[in-house]
Protein backbone atom coordinates (compact mmCIF):
# COMPACT_ATOMS: atom_id res chain seq x y z
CA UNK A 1 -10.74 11.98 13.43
CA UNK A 2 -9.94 10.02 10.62
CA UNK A 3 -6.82 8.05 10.47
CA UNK A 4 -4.07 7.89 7.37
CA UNK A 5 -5.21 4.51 6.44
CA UNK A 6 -9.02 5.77 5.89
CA UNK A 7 -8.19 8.36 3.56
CA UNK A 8 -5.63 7.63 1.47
CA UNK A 9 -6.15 4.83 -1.39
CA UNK A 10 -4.63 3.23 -4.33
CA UNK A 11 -3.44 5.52 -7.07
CA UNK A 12 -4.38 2.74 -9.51
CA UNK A 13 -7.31 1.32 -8.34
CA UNK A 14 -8.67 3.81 -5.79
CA UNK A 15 -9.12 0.16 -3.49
CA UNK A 16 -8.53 -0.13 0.22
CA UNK A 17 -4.64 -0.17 1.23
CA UNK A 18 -3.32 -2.58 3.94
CA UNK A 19 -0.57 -1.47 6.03
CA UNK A 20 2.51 -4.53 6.35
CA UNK A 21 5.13 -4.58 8.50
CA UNK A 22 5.19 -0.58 9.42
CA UNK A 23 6.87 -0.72 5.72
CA UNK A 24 4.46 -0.88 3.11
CA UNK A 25 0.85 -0.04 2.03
CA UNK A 26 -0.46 -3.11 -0.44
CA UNK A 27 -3.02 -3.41 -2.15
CA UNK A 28 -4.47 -6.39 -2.55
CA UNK A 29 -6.47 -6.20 -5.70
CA UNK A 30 -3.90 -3.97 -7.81
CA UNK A 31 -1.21 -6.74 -6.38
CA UNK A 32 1.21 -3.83 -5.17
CA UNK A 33 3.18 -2.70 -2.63
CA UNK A 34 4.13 1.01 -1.95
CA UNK A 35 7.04 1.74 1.20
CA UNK A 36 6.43 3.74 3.73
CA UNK A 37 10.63 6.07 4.45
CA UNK A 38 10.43 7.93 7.43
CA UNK A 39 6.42 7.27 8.06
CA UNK A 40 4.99 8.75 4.65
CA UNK A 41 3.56 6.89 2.22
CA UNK A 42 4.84 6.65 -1.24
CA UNK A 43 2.60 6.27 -3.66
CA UNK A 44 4.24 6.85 -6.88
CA UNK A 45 4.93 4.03 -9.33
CA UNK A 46 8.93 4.38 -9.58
CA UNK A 47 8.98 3.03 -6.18
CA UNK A 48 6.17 0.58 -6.10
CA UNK A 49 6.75 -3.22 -6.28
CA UNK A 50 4.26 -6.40 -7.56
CA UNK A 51 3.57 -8.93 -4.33
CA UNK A 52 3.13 -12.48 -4.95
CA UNK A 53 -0.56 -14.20 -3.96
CA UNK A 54 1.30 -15.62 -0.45
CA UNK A 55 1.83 -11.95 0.50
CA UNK A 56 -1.23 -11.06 -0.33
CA UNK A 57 -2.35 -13.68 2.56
CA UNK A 58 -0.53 -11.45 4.95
């Protein structure tokens, strides 16, 4: 059974998301982060936010 994570992708880019903290899915190439309220995912661009390159480390 596939998991959340290995479904669901960017709305942008259509690239891999990384889960952060339980609170965010970022992508790494787009340089965005989308929260996660109450477990779901958000992935609409009123709520997303740009990530600097050190949290793109994470």
């Amino acid at each position: 059974m596939n998991t959340l994570l290995e479904i669901i992708v960017c709305p942008i880019c259509q690239g891999e998301l990384y889960l952060h903290n339980k609170q965010e899915l970022i992508c790494k190439s787009e340089k965005l982060a989308y929260p996660i309220y109450d477990g779901i995912p958000i992935l609409l661009d009123k709520v997303l936010r740009v990530i600097t390159e050190e949290e793109i480390k994470i």
